[in-house]
N, C-alpha and C. Protein backbone atom coordinates (compact mmCIF):
# COMPACT_ATOMS: atom_id res chain seq x y z
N UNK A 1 41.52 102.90 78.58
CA UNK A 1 40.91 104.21 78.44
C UNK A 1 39.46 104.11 78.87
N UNK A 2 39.25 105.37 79.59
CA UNK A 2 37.47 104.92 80.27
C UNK A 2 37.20 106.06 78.91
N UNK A 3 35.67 104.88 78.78
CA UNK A 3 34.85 106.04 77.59
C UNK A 3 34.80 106.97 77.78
N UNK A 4 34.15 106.90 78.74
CA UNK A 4 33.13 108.66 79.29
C UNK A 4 34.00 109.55 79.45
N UNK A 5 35.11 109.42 80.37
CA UNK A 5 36.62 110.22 80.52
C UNK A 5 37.08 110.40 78.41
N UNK A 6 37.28 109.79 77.91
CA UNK A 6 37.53 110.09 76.90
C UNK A 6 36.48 110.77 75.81
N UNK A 7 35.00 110.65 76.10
CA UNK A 7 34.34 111.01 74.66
C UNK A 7 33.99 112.21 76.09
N UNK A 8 34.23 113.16 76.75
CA UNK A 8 33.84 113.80 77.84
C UNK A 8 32.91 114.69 77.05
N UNK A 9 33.97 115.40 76.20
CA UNK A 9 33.39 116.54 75.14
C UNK A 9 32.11 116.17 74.65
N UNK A 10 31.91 115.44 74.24
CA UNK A 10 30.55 115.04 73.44
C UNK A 10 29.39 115.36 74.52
N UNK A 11 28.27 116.31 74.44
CA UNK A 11 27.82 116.93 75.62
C UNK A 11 26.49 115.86 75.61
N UNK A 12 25.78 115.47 74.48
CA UNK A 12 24.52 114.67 74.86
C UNK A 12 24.53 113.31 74.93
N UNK A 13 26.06 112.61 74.84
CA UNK A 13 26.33 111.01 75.05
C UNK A 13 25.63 110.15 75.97
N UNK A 14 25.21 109.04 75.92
CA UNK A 14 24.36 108.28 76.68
C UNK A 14 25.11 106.91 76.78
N UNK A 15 25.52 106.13 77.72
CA UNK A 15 26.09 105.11 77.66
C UNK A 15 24.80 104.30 78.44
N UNK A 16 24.06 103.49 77.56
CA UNK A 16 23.68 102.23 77.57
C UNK A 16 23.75 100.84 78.24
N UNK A 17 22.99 100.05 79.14
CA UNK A 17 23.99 99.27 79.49
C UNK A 17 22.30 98.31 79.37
N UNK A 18 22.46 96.89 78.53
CA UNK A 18 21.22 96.19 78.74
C UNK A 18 21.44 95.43 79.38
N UNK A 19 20.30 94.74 80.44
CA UNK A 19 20.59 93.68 81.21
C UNK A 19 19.60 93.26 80.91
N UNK A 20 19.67 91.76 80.80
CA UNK A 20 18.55 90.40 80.90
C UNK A 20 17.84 90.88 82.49
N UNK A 21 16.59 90.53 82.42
CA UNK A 21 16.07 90.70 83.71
C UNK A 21 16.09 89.72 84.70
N UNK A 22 17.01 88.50 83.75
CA UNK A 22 17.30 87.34 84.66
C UNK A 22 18.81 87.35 85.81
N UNK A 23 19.51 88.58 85.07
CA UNK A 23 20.87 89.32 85.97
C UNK A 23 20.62 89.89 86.24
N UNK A 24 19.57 90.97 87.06
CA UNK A 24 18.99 91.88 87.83
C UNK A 24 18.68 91.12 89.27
N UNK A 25 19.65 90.59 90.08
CA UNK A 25 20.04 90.48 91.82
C UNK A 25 20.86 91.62 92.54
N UNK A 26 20.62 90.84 94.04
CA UNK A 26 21.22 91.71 94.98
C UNK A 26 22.47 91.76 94.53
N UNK A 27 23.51 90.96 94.06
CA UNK A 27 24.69 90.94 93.65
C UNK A 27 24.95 91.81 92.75
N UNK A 28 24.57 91.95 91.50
CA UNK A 28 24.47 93.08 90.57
C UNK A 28 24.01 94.27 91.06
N UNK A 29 23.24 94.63 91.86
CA UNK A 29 22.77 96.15 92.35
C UNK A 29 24.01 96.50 93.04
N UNK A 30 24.39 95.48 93.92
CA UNK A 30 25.95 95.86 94.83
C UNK A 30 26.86 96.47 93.83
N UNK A 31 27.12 95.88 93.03
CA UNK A 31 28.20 95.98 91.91
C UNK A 31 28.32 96.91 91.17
N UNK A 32 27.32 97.48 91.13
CA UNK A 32 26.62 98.77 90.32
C UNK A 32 26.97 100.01 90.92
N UNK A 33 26.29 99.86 92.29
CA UNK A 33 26.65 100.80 93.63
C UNK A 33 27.32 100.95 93.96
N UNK A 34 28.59 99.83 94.23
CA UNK A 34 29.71 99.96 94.48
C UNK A 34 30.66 100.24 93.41
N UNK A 35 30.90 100.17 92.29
CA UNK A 35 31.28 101.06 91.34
C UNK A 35 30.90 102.54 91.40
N UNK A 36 29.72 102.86 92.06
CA UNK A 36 29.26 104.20 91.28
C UNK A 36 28.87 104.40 89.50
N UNK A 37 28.74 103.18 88.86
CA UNK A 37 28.04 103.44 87.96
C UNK A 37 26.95 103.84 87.63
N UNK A 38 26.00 103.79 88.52
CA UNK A 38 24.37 104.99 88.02
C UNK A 38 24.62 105.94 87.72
N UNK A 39 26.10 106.93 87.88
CA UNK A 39 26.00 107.73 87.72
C UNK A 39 26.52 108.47 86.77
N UNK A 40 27.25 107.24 85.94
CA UNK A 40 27.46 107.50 84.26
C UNK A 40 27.19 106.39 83.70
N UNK A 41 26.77 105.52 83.77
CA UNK A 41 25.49 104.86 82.66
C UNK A 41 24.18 104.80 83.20
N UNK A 42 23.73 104.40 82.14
CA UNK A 42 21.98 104.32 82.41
C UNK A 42 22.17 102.91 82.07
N UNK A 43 21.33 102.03 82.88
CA UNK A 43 20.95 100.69 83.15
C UNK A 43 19.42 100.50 82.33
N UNK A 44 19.13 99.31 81.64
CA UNK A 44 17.85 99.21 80.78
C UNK A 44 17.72 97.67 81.16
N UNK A 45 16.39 97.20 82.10
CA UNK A 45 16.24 95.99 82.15
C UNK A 45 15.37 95.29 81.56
N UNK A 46 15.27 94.26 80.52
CA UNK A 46 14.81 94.07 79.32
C UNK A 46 14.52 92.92 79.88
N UNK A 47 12.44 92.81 80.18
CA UNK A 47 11.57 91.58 80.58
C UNK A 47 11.51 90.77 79.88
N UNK A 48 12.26 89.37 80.09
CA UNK A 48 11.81 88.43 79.47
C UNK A 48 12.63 88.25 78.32
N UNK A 49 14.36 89.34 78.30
CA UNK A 49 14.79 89.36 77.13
C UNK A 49 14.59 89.71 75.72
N UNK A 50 13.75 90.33 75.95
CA UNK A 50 12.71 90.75 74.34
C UNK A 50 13.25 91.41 73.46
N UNK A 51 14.13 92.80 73.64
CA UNK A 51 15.20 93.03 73.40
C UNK A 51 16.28 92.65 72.91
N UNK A 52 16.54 92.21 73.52
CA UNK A 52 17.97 90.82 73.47
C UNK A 52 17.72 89.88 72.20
N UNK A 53 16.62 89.15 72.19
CA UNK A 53 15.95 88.58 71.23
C UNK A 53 16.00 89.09 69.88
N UNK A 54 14.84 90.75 69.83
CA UNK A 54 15.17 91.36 68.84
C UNK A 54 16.32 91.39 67.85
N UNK A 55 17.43 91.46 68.66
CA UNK A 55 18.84 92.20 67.98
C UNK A 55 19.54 90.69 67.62
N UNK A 56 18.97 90.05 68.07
CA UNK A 56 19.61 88.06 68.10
C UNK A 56 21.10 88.48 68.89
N UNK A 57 20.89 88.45 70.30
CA UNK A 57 22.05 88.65 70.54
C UNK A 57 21.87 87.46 71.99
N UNK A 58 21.21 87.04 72.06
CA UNK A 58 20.50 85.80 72.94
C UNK A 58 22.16 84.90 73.05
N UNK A 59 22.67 84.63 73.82
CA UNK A 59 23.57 83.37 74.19
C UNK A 59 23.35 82.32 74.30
N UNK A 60 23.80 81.44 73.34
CA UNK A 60 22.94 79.88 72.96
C UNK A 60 23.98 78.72 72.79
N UNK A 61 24.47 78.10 73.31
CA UNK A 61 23.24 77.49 74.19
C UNK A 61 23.76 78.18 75.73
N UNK A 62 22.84 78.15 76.59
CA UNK A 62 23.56 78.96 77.84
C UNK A 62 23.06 78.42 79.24
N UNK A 63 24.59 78.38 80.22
CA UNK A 63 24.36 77.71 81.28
C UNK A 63 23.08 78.35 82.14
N UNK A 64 22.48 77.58 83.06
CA UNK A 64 21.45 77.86 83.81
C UNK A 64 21.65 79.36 84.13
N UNK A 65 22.94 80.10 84.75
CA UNK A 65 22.77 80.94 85.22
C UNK A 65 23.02 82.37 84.02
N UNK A 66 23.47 82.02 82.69
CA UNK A 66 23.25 82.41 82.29
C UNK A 66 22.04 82.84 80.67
N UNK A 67 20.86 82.20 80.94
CA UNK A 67 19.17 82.41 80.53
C UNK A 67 19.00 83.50 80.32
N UNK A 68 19.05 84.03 78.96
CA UNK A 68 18.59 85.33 78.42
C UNK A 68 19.34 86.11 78.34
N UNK A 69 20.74 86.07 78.11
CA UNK A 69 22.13 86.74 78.84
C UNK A 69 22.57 86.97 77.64
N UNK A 70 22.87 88.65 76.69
CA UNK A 70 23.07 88.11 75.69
C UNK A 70 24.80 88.52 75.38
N UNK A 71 24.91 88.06 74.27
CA UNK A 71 26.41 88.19 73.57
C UNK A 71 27.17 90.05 74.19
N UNK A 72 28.17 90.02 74.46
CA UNK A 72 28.78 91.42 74.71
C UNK A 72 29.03 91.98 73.21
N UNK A 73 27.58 93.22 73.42
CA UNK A 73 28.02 94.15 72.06
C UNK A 73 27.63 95.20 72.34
N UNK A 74 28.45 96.36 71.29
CA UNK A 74 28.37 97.61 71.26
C UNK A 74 28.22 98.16 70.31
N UNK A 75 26.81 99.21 70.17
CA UNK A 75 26.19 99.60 69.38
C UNK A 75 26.85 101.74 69.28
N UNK A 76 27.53 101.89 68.39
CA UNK A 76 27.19 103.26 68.40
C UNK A 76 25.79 104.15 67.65
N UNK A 77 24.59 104.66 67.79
CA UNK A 77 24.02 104.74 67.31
C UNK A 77 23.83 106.45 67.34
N UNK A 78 23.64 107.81 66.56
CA UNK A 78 23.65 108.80 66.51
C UNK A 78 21.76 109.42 67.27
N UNK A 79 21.99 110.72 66.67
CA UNK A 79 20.71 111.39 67.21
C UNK A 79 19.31 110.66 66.80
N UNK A 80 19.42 110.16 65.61
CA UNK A 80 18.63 110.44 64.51
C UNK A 80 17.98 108.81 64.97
N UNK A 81 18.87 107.91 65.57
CA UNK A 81 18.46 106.26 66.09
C UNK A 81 18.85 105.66 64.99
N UNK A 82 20.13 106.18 63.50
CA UNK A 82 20.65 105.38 63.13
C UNK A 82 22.17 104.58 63.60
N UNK A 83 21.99 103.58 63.74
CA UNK A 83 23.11 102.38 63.97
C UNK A 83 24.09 102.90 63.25
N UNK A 84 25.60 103.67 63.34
CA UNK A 84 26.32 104.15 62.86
C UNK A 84 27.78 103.05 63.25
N UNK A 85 27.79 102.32 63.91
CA UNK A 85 28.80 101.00 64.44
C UNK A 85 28.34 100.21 65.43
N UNK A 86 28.53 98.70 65.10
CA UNK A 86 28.16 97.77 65.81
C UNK A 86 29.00 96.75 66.02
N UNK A 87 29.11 96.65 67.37
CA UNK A 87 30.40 94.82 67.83
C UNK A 87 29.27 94.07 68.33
N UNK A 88 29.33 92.93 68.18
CA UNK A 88 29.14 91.74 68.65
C UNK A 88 30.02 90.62 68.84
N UNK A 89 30.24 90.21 69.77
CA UNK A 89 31.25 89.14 70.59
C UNK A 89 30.77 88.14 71.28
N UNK A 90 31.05 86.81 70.54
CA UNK A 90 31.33 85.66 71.52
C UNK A 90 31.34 85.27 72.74
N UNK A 91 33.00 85.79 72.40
CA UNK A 91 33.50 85.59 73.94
C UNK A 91 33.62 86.65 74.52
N UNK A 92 32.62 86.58 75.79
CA UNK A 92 32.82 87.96 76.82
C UNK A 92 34.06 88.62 77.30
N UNK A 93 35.02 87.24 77.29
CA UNK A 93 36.58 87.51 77.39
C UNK A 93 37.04 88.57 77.04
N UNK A 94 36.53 88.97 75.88
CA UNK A 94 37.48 89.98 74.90
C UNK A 94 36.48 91.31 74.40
N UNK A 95 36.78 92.44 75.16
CA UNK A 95 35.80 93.78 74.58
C UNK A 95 36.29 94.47 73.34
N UNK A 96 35.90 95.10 72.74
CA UNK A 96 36.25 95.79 71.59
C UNK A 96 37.33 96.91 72.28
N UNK A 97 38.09 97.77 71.42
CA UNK A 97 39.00 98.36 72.29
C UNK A 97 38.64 99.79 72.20
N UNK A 98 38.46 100.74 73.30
CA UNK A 98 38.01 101.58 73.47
C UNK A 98 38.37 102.73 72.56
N UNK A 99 39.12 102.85 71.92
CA UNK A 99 39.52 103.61 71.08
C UNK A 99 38.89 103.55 69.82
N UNK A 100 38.55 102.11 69.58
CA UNK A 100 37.56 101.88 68.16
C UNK A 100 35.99 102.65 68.17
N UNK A 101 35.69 102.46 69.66
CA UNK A 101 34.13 102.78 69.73
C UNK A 101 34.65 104.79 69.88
N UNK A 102 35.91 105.05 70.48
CA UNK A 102 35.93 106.77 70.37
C UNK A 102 35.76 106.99 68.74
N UNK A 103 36.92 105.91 68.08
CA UNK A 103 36.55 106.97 66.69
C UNK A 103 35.46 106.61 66.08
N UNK A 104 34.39 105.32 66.34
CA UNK A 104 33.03 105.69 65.51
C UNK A 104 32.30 106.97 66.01
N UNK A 105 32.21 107.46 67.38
CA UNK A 105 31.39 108.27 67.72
C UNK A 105 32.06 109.78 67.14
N UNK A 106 33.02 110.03 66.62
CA UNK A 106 33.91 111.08 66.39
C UNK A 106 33.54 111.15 64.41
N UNK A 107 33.21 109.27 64.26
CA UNK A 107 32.96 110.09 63.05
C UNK A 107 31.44 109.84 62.19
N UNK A 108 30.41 110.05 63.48
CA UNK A 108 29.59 110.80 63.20
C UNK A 108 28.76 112.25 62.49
N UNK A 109 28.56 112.38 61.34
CA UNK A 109 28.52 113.64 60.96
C UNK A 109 27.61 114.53 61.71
């Protein structure tokens, strides 16, 4: 299930996407572009990981290429900037399932 196709209704939704500023290459801009994702997420590139840090979501210990790269998680957070559901994952292998993150945002009051 694609989010955005599914939470469509929800008119002021923002999908998030953080990147280490150490995965910000030509390879990733391609990937981006060639998806057409700019044009339903917003991209946030976080100097130096600081961000990343904040939330302890830093990947440790982590191969060279991945430095500042952090854990795959998903934050639902409402109007107000309270944290209303949060995943954090390990292994990048495995995403939360899209249906979990529809019904936190659904049960938002």
């Amino acid at each position: 299930m694609e989010l955005r196709d599914a939470l469509a209704e929800v008119d002021d939704l923002v999908v998030l996407y953080v990147l280490s500023s150490d995965q910000v290459n030509d390879k990733t801009r391609h990937f981006v572009d060639e998806l057409g994702l700019r044009e339903r997420i917003r991209f946030l590139v976080d100097p130096g990981s600081a961000t990343i840090d904040s939330l302890g979501l830093r990947r440790e210990p982590a191969e060279p290429m991945e430095i500042g790269v952090p854990h795959p998680a998903t934050y639902v957070i409402d109007r107000e900037g309270i944290v209303r559901f949060a995943d954090v994952r390990k292994d990048f292998h495995f995403w939360i399932a899209s249906e979990i993150v529809v019904a936190a945002v659904y049960q938002i009051p």
